[in-house]
N, C-alpha and C. Protein backbone atom coordinates (compact mmCIF):
# COMPACT_ATOMS: atom_id res chain seq x y z
N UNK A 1 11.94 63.81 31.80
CA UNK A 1 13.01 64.46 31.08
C UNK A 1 14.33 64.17 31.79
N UNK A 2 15.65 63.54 31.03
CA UNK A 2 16.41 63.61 31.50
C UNK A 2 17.67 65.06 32.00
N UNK A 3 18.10 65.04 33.09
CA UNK A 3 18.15 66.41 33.92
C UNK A 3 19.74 65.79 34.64
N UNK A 4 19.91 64.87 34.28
CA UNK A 4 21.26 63.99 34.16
C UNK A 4 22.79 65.56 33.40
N UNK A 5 22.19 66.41 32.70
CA UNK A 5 22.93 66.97 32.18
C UNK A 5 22.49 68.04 31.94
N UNK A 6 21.88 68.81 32.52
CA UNK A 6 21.80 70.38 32.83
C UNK A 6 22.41 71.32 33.26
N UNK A 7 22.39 72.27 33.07
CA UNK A 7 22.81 73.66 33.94
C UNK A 7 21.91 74.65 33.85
N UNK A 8 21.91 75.52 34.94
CA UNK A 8 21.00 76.32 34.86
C UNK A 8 20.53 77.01 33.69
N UNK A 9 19.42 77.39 33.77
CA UNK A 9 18.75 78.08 32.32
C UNK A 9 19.56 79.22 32.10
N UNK A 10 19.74 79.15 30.61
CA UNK A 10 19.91 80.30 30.18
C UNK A 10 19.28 80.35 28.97
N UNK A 11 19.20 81.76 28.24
CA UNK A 11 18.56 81.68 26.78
C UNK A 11 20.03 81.12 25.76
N UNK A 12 18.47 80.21 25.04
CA UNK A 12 19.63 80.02 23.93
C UNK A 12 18.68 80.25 22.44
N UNK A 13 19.34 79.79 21.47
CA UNK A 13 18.68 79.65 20.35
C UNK A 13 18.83 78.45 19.38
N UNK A 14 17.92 78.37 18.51
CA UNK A 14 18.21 77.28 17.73
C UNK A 14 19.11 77.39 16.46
N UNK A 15 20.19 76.41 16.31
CA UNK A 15 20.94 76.77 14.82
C UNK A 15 20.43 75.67 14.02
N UNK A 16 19.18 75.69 13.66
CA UNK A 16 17.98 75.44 12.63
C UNK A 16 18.88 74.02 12.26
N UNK A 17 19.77 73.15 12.98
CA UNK A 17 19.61 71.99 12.30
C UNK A 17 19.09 70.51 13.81
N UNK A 18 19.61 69.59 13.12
CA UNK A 18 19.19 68.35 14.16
C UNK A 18 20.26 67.35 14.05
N UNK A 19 20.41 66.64 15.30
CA UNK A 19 21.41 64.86 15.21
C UNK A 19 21.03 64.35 15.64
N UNK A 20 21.35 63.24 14.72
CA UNK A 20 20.82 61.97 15.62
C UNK A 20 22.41 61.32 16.12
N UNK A 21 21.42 60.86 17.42
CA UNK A 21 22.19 59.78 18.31
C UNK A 21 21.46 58.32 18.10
N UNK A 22 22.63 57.45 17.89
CA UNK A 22 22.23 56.08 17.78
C UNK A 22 22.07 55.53 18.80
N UNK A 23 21.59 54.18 19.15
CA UNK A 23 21.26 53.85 20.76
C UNK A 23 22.76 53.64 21.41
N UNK A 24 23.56 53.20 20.90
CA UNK A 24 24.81 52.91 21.65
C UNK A 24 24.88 54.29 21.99
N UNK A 25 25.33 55.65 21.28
CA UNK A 25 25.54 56.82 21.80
C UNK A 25 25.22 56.91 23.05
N UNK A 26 23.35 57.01 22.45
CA UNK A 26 22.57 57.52 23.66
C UNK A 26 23.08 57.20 24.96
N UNK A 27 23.33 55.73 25.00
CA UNK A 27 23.64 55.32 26.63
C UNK A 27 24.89 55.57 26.79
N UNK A 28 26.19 55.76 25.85
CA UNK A 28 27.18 56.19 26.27
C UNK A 28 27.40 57.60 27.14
N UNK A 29 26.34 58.51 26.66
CA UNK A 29 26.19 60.04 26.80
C UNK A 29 25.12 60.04 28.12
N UNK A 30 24.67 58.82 28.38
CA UNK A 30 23.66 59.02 29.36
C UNK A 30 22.46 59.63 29.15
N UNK A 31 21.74 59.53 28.35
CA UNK A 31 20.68 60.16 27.77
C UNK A 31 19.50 58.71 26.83
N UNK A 32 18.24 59.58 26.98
CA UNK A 32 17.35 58.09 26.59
C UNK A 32 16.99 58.29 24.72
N UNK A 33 16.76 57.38 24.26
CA UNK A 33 17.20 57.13 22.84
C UNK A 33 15.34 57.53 22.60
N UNK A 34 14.48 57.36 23.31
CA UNK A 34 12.97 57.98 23.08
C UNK A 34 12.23 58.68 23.85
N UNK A 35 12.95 58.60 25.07
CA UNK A 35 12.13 59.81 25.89
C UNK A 35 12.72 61.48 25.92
N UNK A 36 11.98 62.46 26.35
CA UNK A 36 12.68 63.84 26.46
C UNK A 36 13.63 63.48 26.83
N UNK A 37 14.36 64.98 26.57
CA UNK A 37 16.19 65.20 27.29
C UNK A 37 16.86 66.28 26.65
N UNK A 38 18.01 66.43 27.64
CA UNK A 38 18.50 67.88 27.28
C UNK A 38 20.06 67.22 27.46
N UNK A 39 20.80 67.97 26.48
CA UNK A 39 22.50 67.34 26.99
C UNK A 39 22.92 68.92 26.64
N UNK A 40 23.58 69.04 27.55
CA UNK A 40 25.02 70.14 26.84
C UNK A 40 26.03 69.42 26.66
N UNK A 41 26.93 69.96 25.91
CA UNK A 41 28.14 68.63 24.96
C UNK A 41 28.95 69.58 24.11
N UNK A 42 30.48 69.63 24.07
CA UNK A 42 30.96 70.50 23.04
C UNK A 42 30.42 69.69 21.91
N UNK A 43 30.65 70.53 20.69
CA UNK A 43 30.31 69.53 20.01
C UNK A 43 31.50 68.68 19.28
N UNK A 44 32.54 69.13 19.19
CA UNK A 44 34.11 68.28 18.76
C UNK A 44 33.32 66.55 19.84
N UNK A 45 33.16 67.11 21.13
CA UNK A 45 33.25 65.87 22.21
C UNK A 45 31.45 64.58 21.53
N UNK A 46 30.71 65.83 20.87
CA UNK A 46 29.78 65.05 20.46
C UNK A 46 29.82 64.19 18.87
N UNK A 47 30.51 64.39 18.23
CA UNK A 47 31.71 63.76 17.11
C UNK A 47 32.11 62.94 17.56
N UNK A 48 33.07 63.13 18.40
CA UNK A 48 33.92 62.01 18.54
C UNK A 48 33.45 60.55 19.63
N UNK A 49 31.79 61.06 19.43
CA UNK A 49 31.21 60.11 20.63
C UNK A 49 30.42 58.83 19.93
N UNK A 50 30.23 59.23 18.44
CA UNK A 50 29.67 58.57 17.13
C UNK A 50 30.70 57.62 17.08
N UNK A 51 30.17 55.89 17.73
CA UNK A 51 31.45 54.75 17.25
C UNK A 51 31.70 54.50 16.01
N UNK A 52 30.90 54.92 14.60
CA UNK A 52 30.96 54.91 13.35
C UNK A 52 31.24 55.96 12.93
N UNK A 53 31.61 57.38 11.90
CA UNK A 53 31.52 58.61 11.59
C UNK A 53 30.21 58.80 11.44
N UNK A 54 29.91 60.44 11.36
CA UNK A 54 28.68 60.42 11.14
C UNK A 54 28.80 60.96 9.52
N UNK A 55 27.70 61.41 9.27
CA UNK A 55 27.22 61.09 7.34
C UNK A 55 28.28 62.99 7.80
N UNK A 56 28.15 63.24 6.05
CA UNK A 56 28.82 64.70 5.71
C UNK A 56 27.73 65.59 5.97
N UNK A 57 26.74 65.43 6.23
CA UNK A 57 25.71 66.52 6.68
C UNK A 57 25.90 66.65 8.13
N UNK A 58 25.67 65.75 8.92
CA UNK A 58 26.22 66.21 9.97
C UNK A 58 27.87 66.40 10.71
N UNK A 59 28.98 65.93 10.07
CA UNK A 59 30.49 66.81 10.22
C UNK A 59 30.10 68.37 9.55
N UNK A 60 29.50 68.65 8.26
CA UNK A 60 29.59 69.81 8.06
C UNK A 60 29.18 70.84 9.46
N UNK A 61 27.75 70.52 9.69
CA UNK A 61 27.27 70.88 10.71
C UNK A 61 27.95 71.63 12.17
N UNK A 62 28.73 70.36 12.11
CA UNK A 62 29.40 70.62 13.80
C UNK A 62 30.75 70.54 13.80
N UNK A 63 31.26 70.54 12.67
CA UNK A 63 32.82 70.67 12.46
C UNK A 63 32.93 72.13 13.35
N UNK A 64 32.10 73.25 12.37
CA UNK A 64 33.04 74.61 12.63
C UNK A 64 32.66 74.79 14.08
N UNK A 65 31.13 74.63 15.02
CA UNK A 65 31.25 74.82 16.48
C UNK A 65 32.70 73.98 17.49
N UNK A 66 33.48 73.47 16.83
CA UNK A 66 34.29 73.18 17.71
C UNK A 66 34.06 72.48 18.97
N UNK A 67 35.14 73.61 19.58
CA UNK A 67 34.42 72.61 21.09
C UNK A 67 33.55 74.03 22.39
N UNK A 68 32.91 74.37 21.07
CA UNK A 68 31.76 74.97 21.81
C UNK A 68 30.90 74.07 22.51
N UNK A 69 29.83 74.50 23.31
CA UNK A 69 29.28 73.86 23.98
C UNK A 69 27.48 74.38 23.17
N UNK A 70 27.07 73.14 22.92
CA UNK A 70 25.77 72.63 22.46
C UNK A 70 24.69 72.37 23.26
N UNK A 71 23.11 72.71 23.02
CA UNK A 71 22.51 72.62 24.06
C UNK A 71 21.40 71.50 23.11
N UNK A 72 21.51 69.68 23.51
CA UNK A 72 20.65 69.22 22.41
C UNK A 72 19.28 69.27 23.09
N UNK A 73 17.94 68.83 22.55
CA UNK A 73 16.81 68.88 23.09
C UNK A 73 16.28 67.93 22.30
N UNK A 74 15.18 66.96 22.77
CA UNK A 74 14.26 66.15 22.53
C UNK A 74 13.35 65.86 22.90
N UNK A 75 12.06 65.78 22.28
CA UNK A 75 10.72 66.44 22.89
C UNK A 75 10.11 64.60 22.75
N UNK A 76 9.43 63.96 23.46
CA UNK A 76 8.50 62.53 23.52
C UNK A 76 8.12 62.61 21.43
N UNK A 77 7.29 63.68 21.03
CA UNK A 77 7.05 63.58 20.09
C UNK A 77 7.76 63.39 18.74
N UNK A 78 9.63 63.56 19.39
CA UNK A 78 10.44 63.71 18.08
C UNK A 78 10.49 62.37 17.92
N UNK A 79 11.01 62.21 16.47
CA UNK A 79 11.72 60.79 15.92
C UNK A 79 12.55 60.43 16.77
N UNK A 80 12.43 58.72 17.23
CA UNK A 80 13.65 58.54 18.42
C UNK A 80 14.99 58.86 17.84
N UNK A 81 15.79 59.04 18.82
CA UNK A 81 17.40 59.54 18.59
C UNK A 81 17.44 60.57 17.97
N UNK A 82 16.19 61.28 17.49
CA UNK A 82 16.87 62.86 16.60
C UNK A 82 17.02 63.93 17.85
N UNK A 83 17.77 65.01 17.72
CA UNK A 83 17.67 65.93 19.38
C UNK A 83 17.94 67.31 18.11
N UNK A 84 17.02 68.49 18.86
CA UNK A 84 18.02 69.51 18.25
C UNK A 84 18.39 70.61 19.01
N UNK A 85 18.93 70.90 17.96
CA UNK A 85 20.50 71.59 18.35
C UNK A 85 20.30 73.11 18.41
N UNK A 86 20.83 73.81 19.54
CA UNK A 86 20.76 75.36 20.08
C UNK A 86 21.85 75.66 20.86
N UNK A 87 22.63 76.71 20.91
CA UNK A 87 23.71 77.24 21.65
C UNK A 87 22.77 78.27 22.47
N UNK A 88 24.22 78.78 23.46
CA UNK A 88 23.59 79.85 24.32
C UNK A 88 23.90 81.04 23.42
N UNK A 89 22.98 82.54 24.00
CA UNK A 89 22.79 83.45 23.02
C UNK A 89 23.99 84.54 23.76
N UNK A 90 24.95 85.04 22.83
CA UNK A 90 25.99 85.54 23.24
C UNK A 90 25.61 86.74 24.43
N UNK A 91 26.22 87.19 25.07
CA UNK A 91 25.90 87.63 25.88
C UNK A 91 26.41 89.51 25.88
């Protein structure tokens, strides 16, 4: 698992959607395009990391988090480049 981009645990939750990262991303962000991994990332900074736009399902998505901070996840078993997506749980 990449650990390249962690911070300590905290609880978070899932906001029931997913992104994909393309392979250029992936290695831009430092993260592997098929193995586990975890990134935190505002998400404005994870937008603007897509060298093409991404489709209107995902701007809808991550327009309104701003430049909150995103916690992505990817398990060996997901589709390569899909990660999903969970914030931390307000406190």
């Amino acid at each position: 698992m990449n650990t390249k981009h962690t911070k300590p645990p905290t609880p978070t939750v899932s906001l029931g959607f997913e992104v994909y990262l393309d392979r250029e991303q992936s290695a831009d962000l430092g993260v592997d395009y098929f193995d586990e991994g975890r990134l935190w990332i505002e998400a404005d900074d994870l937008l603007a990391s897509r060298r093409t736009s991404y489709d209107k399902e995902h701007t809808d998505n991550l327009t309104p988090l701003g430049a909150q901070v995103i916690l992505l996840t990817r398990w060996v078993a997901d589709a390569p480049g899909w990660w999903h997506v969970s914030q931390e749980v307000s406190k």
